[in-house]
Protein backbone atom coordinates (compact mmCIF):
# COMPACT_ATOMS: atom_id res chain seq x y z
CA UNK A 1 -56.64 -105.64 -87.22
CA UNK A 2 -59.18 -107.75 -89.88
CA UNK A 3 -62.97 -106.59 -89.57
CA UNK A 4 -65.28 -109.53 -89.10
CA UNK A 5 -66.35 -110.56 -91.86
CA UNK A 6 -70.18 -109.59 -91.36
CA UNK A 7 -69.05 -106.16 -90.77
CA UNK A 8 -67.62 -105.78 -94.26
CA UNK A 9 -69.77 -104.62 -97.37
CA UNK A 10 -69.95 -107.80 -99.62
CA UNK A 11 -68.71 -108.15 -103.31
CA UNK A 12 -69.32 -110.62 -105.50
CA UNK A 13 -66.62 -111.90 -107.70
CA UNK A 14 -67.54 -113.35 -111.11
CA UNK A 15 -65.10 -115.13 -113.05
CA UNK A 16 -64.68 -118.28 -115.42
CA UNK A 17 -63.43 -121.20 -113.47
CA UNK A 18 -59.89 -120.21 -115.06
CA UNK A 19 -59.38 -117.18 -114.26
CA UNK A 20 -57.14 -116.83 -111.03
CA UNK A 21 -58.81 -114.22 -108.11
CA UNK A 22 -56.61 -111.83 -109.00
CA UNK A 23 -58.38 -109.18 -106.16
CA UNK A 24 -58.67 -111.74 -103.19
CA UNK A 25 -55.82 -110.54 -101.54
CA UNK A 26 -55.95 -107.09 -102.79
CA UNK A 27 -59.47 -106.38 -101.24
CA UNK A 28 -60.42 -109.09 -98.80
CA UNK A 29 -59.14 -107.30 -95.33
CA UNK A 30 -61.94 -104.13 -96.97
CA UNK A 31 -64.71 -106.16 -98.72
CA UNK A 32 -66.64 -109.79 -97.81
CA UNK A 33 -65.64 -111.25 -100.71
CA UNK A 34 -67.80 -113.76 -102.36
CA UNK A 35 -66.83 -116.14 -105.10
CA UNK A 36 -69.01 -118.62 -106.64
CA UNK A 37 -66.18 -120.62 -108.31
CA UNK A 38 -64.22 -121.21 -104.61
CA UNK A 39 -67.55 -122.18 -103.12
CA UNK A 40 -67.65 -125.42 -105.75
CA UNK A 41 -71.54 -124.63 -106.23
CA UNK A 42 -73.02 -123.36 -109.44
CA UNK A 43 -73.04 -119.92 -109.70
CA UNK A 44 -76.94 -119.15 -109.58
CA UNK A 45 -77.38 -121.91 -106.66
CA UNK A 46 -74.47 -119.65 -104.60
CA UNK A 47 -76.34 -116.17 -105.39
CA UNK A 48 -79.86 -117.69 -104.35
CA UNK A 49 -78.26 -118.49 -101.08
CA UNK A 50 -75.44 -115.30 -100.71
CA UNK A 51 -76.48 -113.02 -103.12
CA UNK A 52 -79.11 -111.71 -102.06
CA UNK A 53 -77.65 -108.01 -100.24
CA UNK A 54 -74.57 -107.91 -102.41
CA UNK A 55 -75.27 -104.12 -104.10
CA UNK A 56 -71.41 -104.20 -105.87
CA UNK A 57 -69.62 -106.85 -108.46
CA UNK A 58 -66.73 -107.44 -110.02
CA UNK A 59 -66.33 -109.14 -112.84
CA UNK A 60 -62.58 -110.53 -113.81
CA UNK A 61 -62.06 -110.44 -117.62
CA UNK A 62 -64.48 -111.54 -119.92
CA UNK A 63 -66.46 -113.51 -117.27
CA UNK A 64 -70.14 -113.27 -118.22
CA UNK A 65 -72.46 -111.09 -116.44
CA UNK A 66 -75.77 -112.15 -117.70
CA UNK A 67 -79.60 -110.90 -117.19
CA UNK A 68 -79.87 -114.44 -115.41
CA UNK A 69 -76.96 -113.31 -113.05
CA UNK A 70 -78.09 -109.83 -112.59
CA UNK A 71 -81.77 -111.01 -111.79
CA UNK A 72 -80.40 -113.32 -108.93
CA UNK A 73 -78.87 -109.64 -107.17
CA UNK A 74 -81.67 -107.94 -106.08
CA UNK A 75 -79.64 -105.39 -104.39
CA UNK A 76 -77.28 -105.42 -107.25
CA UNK A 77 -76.03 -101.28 -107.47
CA UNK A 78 -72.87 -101.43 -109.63
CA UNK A 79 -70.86 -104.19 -111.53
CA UNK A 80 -67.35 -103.19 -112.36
CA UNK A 81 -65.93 -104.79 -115.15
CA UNK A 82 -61.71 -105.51 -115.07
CA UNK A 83 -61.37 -105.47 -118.91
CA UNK A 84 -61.63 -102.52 -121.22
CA UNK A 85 -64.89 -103.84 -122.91
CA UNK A 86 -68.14 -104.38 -121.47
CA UNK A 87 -69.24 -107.11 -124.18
CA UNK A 88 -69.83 -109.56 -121.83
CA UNK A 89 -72.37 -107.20 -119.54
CA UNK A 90 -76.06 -107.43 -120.23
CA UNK A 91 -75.88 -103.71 -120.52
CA UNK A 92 -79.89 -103.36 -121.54
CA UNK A 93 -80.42 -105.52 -118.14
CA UNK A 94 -77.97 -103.05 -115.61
CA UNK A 95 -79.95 -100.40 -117.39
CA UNK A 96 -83.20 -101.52 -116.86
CA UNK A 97 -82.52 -101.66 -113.13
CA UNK A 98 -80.50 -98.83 -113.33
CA UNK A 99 -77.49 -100.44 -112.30
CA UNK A 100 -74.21 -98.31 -112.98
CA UNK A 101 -71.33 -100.07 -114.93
CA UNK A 102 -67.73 -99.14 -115.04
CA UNK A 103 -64.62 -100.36 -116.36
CA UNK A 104 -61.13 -99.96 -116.61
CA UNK A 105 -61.44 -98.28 -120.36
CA UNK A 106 -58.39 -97.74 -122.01
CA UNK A 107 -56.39 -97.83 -118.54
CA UNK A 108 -53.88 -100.96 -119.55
CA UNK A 109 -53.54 -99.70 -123.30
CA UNK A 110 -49.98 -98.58 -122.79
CA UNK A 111 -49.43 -101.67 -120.87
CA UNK A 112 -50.55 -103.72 -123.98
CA UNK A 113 -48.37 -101.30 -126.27
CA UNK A 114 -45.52 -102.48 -124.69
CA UNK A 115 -46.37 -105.74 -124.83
CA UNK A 116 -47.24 -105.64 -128.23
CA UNK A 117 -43.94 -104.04 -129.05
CA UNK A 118 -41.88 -106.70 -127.16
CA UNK A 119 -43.77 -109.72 -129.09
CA UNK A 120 -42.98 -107.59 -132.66
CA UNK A 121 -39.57 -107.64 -132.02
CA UNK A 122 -39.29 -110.62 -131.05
CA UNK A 123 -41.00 -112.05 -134.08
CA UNK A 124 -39.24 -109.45 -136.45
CA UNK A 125 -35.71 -110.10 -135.01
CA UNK A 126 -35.97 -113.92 -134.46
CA UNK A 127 -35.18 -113.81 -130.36
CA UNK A 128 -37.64 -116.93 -129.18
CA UNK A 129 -36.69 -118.77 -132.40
CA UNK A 130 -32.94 -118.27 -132.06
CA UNK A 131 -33.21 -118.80 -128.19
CA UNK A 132 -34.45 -122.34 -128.98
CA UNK A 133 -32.55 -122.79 -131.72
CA UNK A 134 -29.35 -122.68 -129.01
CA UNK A 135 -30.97 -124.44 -126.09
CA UNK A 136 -31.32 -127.24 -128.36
CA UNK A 137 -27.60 -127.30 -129.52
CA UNK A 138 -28.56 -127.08 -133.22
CA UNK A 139 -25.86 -124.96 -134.53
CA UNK A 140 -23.50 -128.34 -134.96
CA UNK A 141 -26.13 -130.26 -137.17
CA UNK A 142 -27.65 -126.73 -138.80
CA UNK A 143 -24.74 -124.69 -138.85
CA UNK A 144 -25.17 -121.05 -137.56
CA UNK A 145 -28.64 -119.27 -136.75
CA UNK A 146 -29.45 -116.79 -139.21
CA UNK A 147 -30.24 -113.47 -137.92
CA UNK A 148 -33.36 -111.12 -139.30
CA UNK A 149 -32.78 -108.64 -141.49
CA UNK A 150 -33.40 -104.95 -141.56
CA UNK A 151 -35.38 -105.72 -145.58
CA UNK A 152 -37.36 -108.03 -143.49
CA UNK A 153 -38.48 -105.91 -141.05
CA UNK A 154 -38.63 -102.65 -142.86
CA UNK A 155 -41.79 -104.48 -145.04
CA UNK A 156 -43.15 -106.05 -142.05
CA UNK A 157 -43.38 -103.25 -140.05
CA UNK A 158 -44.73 -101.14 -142.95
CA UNK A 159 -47.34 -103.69 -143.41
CA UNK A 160 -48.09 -103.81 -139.95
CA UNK A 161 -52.32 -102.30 -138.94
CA UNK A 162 -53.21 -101.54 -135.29
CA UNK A 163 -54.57 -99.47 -133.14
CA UNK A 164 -53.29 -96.20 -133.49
CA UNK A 165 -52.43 -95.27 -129.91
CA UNK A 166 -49.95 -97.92 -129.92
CA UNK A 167 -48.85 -97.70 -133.08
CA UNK A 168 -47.64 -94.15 -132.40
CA UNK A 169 -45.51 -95.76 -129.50
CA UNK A 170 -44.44 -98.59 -131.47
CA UNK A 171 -43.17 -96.08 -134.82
CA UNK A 172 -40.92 -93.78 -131.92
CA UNK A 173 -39.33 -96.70 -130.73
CA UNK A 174 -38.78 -97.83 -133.77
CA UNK A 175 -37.32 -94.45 -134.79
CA UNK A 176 -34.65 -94.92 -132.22
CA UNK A 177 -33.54 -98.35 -132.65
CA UNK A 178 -32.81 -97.31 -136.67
CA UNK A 179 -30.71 -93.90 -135.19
């Protein structure tokens, strides 16, 4: 059974107009969730008239959480940021007040590896180009598709600079796909 909604602490989502809500239905049978963008009213006109108890925010990506925003919480406790930087937190402001910030820190970095990984081959071996390539029947006007080759990719990949925890991943799976 839902809680009324007055009976549930409030959080304040803050994110750019085009960034989905991922946590709406996630947290909204535990938390009064607020959201400026849904409301259709600026963001500082919806915290002078709702934010004035909300002690906990969220803020989705990059979304900005400025000294102008943090000024309009009174009651502001903790902002949580959903990205692994906190760039786009008025830090000196949340410390000021001595508001705590968190974030997800290096909590998707394997998730990004992978990712990472996936878009290198795909770019080294030729995959999204050859899939179009066939979708648009081009083998009878531009004969056959020609593949990568291992020259190719042995330079590219030796050239290749990232972060090191993923490049660890990325060198052991490319060990095995050589053996």
């Amino acid at each position: 059974m839902e809680a009324p909604k007055s009976d549930l602490p409030q959080l304040l989502i803050i994110r750019l107009p085009t960034f989905p809500n991922f946590f709406k239905d996630l947290l909204r049978d535990t938390y009064h969730l607020l959201d400026p963008v849904e409301s259709g009213l600026p963001t500082l006109q919806f915290l002078k008239i709702h934010g004035q108890s909300v002690r906990a925010l969220v803020s989705v990506g990059p979304s900005p959480v400025t000294a102008e925003i943090i000024g309009s919480l009174p009651a502001l406790a903790l902002v949580v940021g959903s990205s692994a930087g906190v760039d786009h937190i008025d830090l000196a402001e949340c410390h000021r007040r001595g508001i705590v910030v968190t974030n997800v820190g290096d909590s998707f970095s394997e998730d990004a590896a992978d990712y990472a990984v996936g878009l290198l081959i795909d770019v080294l071996r030729g995959i999204s180009t050859s899939d179009r390539f066939v979708r648009a029947r081009m083998w009878p006007v531009k004969g056959n598709f020609p593949h990568g080759s291992k020259e190719e990719n042995d330079s590219l990949f030796h050239n290749f600079v990232g972060s090191w925890k993923w490049v660890s991943y990325l060198m052991a799976l490319y060990s095995k796909m050589i053996f």
